[in-house]
N, C-alpha and C. Protein backbone atom coordinates (compact mmCIF):
# COMPACT_ATOMS: atom_id res chain seq x y z
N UNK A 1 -8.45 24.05 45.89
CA UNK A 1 -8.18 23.93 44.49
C UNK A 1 -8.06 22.44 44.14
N UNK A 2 -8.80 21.88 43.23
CA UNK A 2 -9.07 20.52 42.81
C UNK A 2 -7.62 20.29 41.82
N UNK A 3 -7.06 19.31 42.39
CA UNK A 3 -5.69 18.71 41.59
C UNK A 3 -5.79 17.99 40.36
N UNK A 4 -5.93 18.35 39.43
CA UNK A 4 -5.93 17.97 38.42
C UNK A 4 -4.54 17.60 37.34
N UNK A 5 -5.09 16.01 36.58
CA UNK A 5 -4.05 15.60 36.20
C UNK A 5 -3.70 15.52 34.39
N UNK A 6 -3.17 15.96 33.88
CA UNK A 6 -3.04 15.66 32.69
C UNK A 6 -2.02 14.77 31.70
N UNK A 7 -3.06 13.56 31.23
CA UNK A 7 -2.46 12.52 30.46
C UNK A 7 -1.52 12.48 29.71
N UNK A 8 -0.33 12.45 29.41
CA UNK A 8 0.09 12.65 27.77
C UNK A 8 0.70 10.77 27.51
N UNK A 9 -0.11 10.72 26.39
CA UNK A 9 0.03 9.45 25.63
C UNK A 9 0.71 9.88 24.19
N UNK A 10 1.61 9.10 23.86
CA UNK A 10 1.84 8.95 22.27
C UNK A 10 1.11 8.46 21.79
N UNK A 11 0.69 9.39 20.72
CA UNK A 11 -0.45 8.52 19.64
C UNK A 11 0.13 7.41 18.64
N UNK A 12 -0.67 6.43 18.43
CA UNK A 12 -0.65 5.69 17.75
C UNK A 12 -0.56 5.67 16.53
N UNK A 13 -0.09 5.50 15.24
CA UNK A 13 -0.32 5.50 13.78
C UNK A 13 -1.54 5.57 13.95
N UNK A 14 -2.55 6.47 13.31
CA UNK A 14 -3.65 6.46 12.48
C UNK A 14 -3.59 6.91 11.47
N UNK A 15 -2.74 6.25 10.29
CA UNK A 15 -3.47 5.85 8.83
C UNK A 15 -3.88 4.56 9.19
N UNK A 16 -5.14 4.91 7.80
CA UNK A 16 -5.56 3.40 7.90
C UNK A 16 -5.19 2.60 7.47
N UNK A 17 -5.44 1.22 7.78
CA UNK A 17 -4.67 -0.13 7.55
C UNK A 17 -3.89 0.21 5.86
N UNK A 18 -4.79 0.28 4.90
CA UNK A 18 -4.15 0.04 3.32
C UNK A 18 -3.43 1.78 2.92
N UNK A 19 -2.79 2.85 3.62
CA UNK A 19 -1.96 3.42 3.64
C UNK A 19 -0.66 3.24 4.60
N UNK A 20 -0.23 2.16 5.07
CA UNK A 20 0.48 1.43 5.65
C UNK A 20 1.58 1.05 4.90
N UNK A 21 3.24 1.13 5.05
CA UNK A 21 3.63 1.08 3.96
C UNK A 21 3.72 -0.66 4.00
N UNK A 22 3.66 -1.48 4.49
CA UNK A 22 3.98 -3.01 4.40
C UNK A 22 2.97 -3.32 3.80
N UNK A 23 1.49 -2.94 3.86
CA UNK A 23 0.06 -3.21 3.47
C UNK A 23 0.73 -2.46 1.74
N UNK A 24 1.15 -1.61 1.59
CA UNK A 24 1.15 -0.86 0.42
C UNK A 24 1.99 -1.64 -0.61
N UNK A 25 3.65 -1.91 -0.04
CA UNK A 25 4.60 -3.39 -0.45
C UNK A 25 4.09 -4.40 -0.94
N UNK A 26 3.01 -5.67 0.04
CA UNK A 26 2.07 -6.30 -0.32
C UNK A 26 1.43 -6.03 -1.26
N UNK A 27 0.38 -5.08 -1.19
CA UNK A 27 0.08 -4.94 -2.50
C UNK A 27 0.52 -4.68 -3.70
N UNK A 28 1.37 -4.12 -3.51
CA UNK A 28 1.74 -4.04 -4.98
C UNK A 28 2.64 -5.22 -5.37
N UNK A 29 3.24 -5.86 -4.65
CA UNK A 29 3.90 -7.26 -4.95
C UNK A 29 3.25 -8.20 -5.70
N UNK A 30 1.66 -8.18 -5.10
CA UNK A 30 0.74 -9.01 -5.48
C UNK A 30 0.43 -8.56 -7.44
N UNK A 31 0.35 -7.40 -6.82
CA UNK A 31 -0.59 -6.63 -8.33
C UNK A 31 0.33 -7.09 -9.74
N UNK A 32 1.71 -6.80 -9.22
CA UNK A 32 2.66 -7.06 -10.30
C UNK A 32 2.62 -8.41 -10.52
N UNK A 33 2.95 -9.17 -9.25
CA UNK A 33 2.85 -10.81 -9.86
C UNK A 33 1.96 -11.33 -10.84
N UNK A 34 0.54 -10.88 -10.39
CA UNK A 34 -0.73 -11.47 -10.65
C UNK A 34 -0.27 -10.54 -12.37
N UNK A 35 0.47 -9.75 -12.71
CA UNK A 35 0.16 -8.68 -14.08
C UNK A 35 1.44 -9.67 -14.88
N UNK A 36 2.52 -9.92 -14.51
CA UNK A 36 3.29 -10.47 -15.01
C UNK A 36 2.66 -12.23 -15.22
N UNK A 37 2.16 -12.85 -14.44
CA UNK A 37 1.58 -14.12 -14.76
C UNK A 37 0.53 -13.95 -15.71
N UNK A 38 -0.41 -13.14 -16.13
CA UNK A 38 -0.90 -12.64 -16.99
C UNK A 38 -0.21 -12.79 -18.31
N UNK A 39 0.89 -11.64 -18.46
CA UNK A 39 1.75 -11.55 -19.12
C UNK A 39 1.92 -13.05 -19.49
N UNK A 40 2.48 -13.26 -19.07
CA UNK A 40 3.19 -14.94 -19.39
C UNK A 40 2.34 -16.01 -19.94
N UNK A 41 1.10 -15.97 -19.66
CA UNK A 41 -0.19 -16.65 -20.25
C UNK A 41 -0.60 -16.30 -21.45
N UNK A 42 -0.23 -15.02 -21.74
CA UNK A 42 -0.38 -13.84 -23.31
C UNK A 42 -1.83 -13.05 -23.22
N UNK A 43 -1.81 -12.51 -21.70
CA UNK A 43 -2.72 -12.08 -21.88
C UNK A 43 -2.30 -10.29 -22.57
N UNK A 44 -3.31 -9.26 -23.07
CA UNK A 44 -2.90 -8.50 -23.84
C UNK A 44 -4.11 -6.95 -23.38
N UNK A 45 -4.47 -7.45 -22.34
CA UNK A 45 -5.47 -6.21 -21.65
C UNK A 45 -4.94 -5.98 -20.52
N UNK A 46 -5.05 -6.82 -19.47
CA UNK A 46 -5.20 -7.26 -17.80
C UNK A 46 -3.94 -7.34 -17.48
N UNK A 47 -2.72 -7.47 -17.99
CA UNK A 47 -1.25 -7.45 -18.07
C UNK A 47 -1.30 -5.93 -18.17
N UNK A 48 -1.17 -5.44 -18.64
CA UNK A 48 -0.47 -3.96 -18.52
C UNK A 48 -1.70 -3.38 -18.71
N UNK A 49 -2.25 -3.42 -17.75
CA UNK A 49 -3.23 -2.21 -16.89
C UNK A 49 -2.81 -2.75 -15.34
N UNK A 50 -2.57 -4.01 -15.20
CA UNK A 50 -2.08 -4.56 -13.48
C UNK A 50 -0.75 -3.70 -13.47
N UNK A 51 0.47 -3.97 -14.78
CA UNK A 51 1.70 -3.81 -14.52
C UNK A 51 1.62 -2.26 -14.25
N UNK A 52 0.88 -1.23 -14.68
CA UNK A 52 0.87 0.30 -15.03
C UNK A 52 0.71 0.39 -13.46
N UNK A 53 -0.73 0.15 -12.62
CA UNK A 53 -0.93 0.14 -11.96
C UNK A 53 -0.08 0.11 -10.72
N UNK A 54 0.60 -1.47 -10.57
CA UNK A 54 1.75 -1.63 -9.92
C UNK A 54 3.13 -0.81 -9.89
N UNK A 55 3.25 -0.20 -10.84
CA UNK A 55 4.66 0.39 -11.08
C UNK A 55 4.00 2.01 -10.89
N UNK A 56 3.40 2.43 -11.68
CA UNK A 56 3.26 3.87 -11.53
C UNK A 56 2.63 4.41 -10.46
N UNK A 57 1.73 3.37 -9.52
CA UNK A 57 0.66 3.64 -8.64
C UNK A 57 0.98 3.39 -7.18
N UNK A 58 0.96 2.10 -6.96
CA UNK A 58 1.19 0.81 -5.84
C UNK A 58 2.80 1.11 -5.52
N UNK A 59 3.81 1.28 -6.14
CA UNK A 59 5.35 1.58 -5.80
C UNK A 59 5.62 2.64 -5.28
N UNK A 60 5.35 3.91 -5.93
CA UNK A 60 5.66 5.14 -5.30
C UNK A 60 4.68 5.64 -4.03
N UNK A 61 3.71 4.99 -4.31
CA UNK A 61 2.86 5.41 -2.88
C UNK A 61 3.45 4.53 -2.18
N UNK A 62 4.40 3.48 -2.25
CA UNK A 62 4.44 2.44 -1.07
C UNK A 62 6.06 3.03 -0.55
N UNK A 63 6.49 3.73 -1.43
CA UNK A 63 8.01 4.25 -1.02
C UNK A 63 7.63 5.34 -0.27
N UNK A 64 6.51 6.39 -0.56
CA UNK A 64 6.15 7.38 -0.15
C UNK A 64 5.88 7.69 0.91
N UNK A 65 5.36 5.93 1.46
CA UNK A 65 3.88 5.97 2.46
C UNK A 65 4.53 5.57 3.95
C-alpha cells in the first residue's frame, strides 16, 4: 500500500488587491480629498459626484470589506 501524504496549508486572502480593506480606506481617502479640494476651488459638478461617491460608495464597502 503506497503511503500517501496529505498537505493542509492555510489559504491565503484571495480577494483581489482593490477589495482589500486598506486598498478600500486609501481609496476612498483619496476620492474625498481630491472631492473636497474641488469643493474649495468652487468647483460645482466633480465635487459632489467625488464626495457621493466617497461617502455612499468607497466608506461602507471599506467598513464592510
Amino acid at each position: 500500500m503506497a503511503n500517501t501524504e496529505i498537505k493542509v496549508t492555510a489559504q491565503s486572502d484571495e480577494r483581489p488587491i482593490w477589495r482589500r480593506p486598506a486598498v478600500l480606506w486609501t481609496v476612498a481617502a483619496l476620492v474625498l480629498l481630491l472631492g473636497y479640494a474641488d469643493l474649495w476651488r468652487g468647483g460645482e459638478v466633480l465635487a459632489p459626484f467625488l464626495l457621493v461617491i466617497g461617502y455612499c460608495i468607497l466608506v461602507p464597502m471599506a467598513i464592510l470589506g
